[in-house]
PDB file of N, CA and C in Angstrom:
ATOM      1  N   UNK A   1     -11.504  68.772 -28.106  1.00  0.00           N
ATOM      2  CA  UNK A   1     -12.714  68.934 -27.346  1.00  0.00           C
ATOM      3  C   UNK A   1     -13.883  68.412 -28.178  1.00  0.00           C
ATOM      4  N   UNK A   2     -14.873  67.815 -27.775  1.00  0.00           N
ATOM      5  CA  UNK A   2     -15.768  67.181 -28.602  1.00  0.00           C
ATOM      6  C   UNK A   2     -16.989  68.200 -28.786  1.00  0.00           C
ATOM      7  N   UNK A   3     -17.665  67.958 -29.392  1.00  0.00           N
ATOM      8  CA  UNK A   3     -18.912  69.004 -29.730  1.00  0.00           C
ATOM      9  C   UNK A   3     -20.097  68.316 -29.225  1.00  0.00           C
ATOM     10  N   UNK A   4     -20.483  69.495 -28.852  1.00  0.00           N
ATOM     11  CA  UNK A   4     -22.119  69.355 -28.443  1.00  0.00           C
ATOM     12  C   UNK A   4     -22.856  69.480 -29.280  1.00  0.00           C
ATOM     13  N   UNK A   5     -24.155  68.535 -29.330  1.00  0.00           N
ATOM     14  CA  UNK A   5     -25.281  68.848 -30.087  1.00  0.00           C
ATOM     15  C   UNK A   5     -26.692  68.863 -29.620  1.00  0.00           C
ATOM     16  N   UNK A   6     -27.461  70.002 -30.352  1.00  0.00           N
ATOM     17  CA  UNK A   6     -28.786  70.757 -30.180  1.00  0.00           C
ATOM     18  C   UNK A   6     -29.299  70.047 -30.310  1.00  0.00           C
ATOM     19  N   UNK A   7     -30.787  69.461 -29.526  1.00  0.00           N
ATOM     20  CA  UNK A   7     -31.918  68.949 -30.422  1.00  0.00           C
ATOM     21  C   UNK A   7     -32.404  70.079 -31.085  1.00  0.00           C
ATOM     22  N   UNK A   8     -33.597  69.940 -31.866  1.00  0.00           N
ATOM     23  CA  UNK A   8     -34.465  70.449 -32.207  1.00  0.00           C
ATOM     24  C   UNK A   8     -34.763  71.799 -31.951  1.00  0.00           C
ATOM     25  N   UNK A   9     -34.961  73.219 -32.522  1.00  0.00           N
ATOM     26  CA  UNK A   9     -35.062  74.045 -32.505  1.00  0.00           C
ATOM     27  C   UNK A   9     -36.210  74.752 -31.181  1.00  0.00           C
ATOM     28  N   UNK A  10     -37.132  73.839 -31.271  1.00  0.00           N
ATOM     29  CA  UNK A  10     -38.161  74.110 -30.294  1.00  0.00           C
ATOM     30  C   UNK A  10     -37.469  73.399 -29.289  1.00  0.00           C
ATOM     31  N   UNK A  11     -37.101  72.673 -28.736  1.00  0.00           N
ATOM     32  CA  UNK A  11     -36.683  72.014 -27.228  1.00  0.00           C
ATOM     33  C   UNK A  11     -35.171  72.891 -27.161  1.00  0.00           C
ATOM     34  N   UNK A  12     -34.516  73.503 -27.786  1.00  0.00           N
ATOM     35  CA  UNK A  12     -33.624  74.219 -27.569  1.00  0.00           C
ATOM     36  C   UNK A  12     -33.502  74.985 -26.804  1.00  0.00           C
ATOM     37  N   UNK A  13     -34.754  76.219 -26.953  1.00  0.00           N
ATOM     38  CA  UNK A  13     -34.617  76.966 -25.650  1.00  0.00           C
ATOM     39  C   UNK A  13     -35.683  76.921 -25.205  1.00  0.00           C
ATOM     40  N   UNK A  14     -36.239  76.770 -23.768  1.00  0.00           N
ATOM     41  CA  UNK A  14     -37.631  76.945 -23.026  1.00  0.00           C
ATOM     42  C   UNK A  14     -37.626  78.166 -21.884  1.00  0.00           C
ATOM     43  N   UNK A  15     -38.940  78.428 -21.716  1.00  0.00           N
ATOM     44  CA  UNK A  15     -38.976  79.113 -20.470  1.00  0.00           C
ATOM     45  C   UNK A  15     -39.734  78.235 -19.709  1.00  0.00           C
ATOM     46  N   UNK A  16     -39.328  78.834 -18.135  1.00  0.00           N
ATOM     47  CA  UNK A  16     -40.307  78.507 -16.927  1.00  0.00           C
ATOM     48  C   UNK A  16     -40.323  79.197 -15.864  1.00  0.00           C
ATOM     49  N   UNK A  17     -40.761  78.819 -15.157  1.00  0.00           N
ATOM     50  CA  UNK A  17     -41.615  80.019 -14.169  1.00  0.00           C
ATOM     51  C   UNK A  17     -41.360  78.812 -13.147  1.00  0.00           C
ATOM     52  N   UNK A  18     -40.740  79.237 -11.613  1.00  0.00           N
ATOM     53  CA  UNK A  18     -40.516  78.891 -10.136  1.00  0.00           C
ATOM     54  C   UNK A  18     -40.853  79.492  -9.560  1.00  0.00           C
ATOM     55  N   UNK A  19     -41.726  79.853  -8.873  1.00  0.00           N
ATOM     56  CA  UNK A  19     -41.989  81.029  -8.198  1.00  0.00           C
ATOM     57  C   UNK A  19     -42.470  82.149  -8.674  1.00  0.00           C
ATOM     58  N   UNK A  20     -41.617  83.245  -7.798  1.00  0.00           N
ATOM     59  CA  UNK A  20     -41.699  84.355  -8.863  1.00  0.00           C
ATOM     60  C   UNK A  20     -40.442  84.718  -9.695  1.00  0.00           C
ATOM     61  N   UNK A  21     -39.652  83.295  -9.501  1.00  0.00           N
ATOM     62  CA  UNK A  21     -38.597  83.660 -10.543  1.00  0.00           C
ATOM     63  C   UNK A  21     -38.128  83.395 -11.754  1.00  0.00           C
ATOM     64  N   UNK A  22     -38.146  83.961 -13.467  1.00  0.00           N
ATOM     65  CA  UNK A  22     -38.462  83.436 -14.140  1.00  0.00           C
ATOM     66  C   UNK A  22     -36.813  82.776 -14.977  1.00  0.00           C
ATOM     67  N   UNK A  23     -37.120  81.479 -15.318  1.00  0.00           N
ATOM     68  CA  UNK A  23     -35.995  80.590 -15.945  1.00  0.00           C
ATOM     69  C   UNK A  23     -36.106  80.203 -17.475  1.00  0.00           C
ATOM     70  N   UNK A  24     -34.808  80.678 -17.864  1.00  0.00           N
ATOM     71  CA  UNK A  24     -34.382  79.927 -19.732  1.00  0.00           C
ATOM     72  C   UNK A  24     -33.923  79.248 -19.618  1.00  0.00           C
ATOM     73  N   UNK A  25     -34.024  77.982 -20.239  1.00  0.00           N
ATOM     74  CA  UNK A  25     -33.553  76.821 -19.996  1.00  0.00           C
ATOM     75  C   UNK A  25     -32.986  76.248 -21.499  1.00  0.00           C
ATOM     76  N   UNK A  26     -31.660  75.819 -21.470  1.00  0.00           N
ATOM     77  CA  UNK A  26     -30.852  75.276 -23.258  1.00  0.00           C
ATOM     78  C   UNK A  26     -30.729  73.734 -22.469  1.00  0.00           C
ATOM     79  N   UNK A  27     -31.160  73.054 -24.014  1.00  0.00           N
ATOM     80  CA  UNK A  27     -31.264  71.471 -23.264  1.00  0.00           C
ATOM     81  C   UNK A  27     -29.751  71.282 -24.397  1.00  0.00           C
ATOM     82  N   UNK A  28     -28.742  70.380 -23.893  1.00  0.00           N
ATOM     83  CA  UNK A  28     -27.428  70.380 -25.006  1.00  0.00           C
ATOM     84  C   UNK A  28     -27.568  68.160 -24.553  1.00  0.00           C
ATOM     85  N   UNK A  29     -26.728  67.733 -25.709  1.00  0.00           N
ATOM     86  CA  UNK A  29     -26.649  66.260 -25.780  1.00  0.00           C
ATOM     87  C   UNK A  29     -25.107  66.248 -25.756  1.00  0.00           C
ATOM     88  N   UNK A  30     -24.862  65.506 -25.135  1.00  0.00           N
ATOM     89  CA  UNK A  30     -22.764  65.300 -25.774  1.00  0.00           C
ATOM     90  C   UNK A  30     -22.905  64.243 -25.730  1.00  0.00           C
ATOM     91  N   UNK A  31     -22.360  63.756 -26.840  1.00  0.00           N
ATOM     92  CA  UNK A  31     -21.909  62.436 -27.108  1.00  0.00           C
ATOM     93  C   UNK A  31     -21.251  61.240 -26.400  1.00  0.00           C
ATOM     94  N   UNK A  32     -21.526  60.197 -26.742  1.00  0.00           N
ATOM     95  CA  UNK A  32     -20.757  59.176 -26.052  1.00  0.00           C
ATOM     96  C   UNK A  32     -19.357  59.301 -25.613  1.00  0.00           C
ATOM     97  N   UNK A  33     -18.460  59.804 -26.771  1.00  0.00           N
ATOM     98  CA  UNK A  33     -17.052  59.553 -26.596  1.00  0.00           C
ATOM     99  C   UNK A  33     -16.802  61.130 -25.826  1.00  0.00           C
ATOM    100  N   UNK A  34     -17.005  61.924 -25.055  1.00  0.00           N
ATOM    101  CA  UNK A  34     -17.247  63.325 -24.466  1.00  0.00           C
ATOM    102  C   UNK A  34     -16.248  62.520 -23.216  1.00  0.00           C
ATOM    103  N   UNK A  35     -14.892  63.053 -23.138  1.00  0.00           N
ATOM    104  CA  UNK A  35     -14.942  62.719 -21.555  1.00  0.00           C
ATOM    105  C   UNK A  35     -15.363  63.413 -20.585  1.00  0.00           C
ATOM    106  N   UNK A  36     -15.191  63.178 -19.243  1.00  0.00           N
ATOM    107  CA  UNK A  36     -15.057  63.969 -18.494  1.00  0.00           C
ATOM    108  C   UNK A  36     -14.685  65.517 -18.020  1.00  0.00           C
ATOM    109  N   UNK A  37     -13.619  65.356 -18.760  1.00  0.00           N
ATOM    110  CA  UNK A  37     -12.835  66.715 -18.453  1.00  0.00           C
ATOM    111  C   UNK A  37     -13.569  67.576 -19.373  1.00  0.00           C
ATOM    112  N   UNK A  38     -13.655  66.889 -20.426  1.00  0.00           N
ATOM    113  CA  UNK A  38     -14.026  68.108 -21.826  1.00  0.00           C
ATOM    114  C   UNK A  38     -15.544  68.353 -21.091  1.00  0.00           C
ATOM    115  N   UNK A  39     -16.626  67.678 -20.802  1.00  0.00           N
ATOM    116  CA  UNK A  39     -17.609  67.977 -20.108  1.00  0.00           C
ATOM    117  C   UNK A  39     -17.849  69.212 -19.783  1.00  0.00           C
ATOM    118  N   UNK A  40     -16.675  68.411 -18.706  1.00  0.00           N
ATOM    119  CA  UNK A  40     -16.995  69.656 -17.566  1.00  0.00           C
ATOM    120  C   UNK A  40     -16.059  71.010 -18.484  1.00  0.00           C
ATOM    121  N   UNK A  41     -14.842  71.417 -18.984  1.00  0.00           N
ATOM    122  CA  UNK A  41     -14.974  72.489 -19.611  1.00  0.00           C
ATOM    123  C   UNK A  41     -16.100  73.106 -19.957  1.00  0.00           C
ATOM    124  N   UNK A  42     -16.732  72.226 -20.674  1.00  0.00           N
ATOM    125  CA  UNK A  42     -17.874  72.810 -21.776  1.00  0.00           C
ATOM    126  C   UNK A  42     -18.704  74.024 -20.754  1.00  0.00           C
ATOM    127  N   UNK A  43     -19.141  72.938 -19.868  1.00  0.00           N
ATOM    128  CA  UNK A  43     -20.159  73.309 -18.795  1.00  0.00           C
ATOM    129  C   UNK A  43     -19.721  74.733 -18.219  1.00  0.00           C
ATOM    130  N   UNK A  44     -18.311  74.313 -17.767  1.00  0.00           N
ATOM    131  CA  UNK A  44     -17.518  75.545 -16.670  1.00  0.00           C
ATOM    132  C   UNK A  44     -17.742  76.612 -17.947  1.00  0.00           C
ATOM    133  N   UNK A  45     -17.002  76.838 -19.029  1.00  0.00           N
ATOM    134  CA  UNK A  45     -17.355  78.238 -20.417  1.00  0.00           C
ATOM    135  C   UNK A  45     -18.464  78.724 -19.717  1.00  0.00           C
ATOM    136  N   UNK A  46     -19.763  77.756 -20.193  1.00  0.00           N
ATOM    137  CA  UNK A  46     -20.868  78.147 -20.012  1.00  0.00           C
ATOM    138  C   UNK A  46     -21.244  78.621 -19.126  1.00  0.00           C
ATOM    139  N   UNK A  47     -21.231  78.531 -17.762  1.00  0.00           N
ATOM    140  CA  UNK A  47     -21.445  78.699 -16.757  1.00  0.00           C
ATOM    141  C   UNK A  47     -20.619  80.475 -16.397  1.00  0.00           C
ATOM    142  N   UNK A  48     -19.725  80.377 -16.901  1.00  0.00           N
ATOM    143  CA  UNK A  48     -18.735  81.520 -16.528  1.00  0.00           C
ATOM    144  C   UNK A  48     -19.015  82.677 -17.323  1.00  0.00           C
ATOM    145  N   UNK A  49     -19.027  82.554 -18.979  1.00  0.00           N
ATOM    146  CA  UNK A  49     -19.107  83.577 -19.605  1.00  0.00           C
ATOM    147  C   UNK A  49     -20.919  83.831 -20.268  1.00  0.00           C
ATOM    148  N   UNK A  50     -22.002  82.734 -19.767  1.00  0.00           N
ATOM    149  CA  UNK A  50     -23.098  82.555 -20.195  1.00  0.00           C
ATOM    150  C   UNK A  50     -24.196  82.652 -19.560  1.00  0.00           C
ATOM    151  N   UNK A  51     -23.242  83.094 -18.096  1.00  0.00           N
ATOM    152  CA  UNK A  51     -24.023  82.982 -16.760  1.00  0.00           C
ATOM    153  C   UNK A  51     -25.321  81.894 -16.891  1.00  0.00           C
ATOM    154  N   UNK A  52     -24.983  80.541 -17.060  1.00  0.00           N
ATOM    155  CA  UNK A  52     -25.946  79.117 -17.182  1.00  0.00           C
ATOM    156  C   UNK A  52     -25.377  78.393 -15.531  1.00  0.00           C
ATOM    157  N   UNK A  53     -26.844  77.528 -15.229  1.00  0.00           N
ATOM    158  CA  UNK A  53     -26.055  77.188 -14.381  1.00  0.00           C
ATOM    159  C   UNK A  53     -27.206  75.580 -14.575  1.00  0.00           C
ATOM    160  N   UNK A  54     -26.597  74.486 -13.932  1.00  0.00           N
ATOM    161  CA  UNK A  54     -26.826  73.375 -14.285  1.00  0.00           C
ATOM    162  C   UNK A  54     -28.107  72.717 -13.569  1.00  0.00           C
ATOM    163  N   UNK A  55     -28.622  72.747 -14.222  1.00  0.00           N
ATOM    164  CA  UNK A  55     -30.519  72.467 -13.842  1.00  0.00           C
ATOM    165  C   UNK A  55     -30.754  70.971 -13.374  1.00  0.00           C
ATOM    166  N   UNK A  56     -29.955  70.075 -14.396  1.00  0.00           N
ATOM    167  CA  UNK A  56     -30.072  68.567 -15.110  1.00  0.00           C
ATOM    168  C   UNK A  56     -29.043  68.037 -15.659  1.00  0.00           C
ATOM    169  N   UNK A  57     -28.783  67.007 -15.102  1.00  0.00           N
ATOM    170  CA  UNK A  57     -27.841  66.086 -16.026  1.00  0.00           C
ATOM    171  C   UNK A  57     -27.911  64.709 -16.229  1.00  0.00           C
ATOM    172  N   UNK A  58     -28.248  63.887 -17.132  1.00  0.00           N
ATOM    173  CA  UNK A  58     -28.382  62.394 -16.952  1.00  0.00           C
ATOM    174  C   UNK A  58     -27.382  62.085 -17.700  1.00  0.00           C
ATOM    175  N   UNK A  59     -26.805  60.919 -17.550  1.00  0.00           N
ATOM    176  CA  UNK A  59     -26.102  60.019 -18.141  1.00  0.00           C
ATOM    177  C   UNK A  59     -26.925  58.623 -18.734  1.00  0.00           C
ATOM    178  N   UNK A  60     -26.723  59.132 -20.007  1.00  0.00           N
ATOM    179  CA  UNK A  60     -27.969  57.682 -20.481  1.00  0.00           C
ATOM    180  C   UNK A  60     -27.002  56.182 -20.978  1.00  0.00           C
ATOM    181  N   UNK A  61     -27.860  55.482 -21.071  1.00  0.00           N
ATOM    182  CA  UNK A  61     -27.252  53.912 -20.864  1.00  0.00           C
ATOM    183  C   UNK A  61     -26.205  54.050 -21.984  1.00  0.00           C
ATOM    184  N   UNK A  62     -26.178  54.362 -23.270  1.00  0.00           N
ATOM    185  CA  UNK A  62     -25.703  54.371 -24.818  1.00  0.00           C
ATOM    186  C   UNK A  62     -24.029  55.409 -24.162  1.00  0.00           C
ATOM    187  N   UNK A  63     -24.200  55.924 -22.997  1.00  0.00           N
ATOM    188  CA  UNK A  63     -22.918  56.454 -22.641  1.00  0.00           C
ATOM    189  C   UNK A  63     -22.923  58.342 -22.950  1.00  0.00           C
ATOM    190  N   UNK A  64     -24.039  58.594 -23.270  1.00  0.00           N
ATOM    191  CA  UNK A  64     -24.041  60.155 -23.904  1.00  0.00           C
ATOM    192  C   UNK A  64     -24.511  60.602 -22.677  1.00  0.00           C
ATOM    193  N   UNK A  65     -24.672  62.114 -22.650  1.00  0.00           N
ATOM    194  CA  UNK A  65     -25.007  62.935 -21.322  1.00  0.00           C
ATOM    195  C   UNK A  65     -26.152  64.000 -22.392  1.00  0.00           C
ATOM    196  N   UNK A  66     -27.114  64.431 -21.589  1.00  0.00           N
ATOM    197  CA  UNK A  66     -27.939  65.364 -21.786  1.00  0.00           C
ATOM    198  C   UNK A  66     -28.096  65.526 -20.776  1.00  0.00           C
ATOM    199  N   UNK A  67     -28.029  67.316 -20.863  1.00  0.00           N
ATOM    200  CA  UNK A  67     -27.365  68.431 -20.108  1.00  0.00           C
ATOM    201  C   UNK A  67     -28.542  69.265 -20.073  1.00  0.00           C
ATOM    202  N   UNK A  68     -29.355  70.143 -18.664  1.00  0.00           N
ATOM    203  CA  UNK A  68     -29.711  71.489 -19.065  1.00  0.00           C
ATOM    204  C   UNK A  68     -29.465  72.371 -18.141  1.00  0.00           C
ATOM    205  N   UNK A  69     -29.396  73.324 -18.320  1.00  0.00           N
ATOM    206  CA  UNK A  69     -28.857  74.379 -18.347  1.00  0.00           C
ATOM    207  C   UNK A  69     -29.800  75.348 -18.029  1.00  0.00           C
ATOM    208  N   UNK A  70     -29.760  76.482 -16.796  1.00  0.00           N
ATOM    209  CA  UNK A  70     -30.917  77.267 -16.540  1.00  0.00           C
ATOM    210  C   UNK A  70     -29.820  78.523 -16.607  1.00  0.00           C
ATOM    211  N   UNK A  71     -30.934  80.011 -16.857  1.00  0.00           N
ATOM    212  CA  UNK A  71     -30.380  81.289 -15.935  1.00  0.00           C
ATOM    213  C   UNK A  71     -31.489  81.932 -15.719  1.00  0.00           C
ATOM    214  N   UNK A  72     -31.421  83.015 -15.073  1.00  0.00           N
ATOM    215  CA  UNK A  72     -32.827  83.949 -14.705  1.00  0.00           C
ATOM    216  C   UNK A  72     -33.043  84.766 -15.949  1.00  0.00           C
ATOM    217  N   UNK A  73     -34.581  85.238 -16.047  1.00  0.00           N
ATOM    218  CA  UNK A  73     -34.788  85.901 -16.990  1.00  0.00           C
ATOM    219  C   UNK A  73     -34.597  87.513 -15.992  1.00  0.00           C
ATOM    220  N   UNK A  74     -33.785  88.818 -16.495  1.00  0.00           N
ATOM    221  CA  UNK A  74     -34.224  89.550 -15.883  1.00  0.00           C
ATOM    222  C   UNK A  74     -34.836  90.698 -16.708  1.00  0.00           C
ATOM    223  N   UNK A  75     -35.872  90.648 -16.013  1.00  0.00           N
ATOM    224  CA  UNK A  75     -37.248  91.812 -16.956  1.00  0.00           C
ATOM    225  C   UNK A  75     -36.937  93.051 -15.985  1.00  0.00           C
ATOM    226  N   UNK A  76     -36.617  94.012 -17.386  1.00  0.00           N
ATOM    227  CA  UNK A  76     -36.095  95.487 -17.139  1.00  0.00           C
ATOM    228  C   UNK A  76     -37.625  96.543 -16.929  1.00  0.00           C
ATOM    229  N   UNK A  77     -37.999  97.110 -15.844  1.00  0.00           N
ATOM    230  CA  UNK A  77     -38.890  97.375 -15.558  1.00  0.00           C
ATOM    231  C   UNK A  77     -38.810  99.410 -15.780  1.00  0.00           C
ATOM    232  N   UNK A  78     -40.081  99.452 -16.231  1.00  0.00           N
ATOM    233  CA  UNK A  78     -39.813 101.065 -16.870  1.00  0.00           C
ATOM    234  C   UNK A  78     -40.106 102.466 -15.481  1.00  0.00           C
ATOM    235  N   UNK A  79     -39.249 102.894 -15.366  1.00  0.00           N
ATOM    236  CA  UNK A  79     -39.386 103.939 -14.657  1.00  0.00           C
ATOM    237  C   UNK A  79     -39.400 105.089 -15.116  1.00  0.00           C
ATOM    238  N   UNK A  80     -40.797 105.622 -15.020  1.00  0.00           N
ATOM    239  CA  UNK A  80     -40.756 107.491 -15.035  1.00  0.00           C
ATOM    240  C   UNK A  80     -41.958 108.260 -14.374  1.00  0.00           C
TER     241      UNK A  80
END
């Protein structure tokens, strides 16, 4: 399986705001030689045990994929 790589610590994780619903967003790069299948593994993990779900995907000319990745933020609200 090939490995993914992080940019930069700051573009790693972001927030944003849709509405009133709020989103974390992990930006990931895979490499040129990444096939298909391993891809999509990567993605499916993520998606399954990371609850991420797929925001973005380009395929850039050089053959690599950068990937992002959203989930909801959920803010635990205090009751008493």
């Amino acid at each position: 399986m090939a490995r993914c790589f992080r940019p930069g610590r700051r573009a790693d994780r972001m927030w944003g705001v849709r509405g009133s619903i709020e989103y974390e967003f992990e930006h990931l790069v895979l490499p040129r030689g990444t096939s298909r299948a391993d891809a999509r593994r990567l993605l499916t993990d993520r998606a399954e045990y990371g609850h991420w779900e797929l925001a973005r995907l380009r395929l850039n000319p050089d053959g690599s994929r950068r990937v992002w990745l959203r989930r909801t933020i959920i803010r635990a609200t205090r009751t008493s």
